[in-house]
Protein backbone atom coordinates (compact mmCIF):
# COMPACT_ATOMS: atom_id res chain seq x y z
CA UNK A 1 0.00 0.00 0.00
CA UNK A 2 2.85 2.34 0.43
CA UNK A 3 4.25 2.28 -2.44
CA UNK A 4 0.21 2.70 -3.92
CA UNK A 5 0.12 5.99 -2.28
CA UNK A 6 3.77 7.11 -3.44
CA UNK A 7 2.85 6.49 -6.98
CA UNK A 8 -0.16 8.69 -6.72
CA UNK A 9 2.08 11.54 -5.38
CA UNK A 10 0.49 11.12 -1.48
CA UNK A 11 3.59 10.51 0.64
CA UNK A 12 2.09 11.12 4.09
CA UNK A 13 -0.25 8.37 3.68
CA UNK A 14 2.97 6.07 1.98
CA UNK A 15 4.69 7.34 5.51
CA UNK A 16 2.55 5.87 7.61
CA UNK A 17 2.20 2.42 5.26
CA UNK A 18 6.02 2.02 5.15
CA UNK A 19 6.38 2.89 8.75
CA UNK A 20 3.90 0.05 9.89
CA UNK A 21 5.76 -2.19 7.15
CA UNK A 22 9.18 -1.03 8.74
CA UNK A 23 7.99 -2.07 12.22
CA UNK A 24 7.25 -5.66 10.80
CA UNK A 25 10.45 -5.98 9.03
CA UNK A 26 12.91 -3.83 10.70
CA UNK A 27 16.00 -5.17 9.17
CA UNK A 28 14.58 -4.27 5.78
CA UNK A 29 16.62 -1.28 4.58
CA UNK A 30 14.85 -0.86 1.61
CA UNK A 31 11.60 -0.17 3.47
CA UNK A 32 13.59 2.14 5.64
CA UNK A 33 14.72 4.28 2.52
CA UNK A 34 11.35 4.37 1.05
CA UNK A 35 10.13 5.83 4.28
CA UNK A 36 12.78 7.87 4.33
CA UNK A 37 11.53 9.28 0.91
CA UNK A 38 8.23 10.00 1.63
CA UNK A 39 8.97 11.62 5.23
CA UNK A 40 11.16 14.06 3.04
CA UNK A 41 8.68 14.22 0.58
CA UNK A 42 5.97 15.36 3.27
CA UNK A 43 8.25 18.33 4.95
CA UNK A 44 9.00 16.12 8.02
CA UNK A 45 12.96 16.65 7.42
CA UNK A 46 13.90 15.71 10.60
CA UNK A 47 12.61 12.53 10.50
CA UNK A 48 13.55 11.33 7.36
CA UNK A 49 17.22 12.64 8.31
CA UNK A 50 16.99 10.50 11.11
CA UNK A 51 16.03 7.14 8.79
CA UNK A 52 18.75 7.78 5.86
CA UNK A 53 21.09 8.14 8.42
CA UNK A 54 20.00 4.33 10.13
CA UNK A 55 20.22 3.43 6.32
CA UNK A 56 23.40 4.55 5.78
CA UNK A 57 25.28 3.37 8.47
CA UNK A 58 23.50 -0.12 7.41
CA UNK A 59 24.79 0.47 3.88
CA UNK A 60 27.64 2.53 3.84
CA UNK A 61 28.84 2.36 -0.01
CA UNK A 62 25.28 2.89 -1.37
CA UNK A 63 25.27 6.27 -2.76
CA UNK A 64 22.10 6.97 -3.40
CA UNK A 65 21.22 6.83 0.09
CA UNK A 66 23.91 9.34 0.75
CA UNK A 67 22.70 11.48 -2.27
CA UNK A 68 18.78 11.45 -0.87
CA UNK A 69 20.38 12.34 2.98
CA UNK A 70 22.21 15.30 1.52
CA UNK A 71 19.22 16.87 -0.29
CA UNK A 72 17.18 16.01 3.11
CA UNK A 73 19.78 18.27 4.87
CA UNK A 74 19.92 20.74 1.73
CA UNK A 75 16.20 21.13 1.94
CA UNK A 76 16.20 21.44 5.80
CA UNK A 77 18.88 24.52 5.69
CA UNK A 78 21.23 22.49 7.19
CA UNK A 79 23.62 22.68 3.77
């Protein structure tokens, strides 16, 4: 269902989906990017900060992740 609601553009809704899925599966760092995404997506910096940095310390060479924290912190001011 999250990623339903990110492909319609809603990410607050695909929050809340992959955050229930995250809970399930916590070891699942894809789900934790994805929520991630959409937390950004929706304004709530902070909290997507907080989740690209779990996912990059999980997955230190993976770039993207690295890319997607930097625009979180860009977006936030903190850049």
């Amino acid at each position: 269902r999250g990623d339903q609601h990110r492909d319609k553009q809603e990410p607050g809704p695909a929050a809340e989906w992959y955050a229930a899925a995250l809970d399930a599966l916590p070891g699942r760092n894809d789900v934790r990017v994805q929520l991630a995404n959409m937390l950004k997506d929706s304004g709530r910096l902070a909290e997507a900060r907080t989740h690209y940095r779990v996912a990059l310390a999980a997955d230190p060479g993976n770039a993207d992740i690295a890319l997607q924290l930097g625009r979180a912190l860009k977006m936030g001011g903190h850049l």
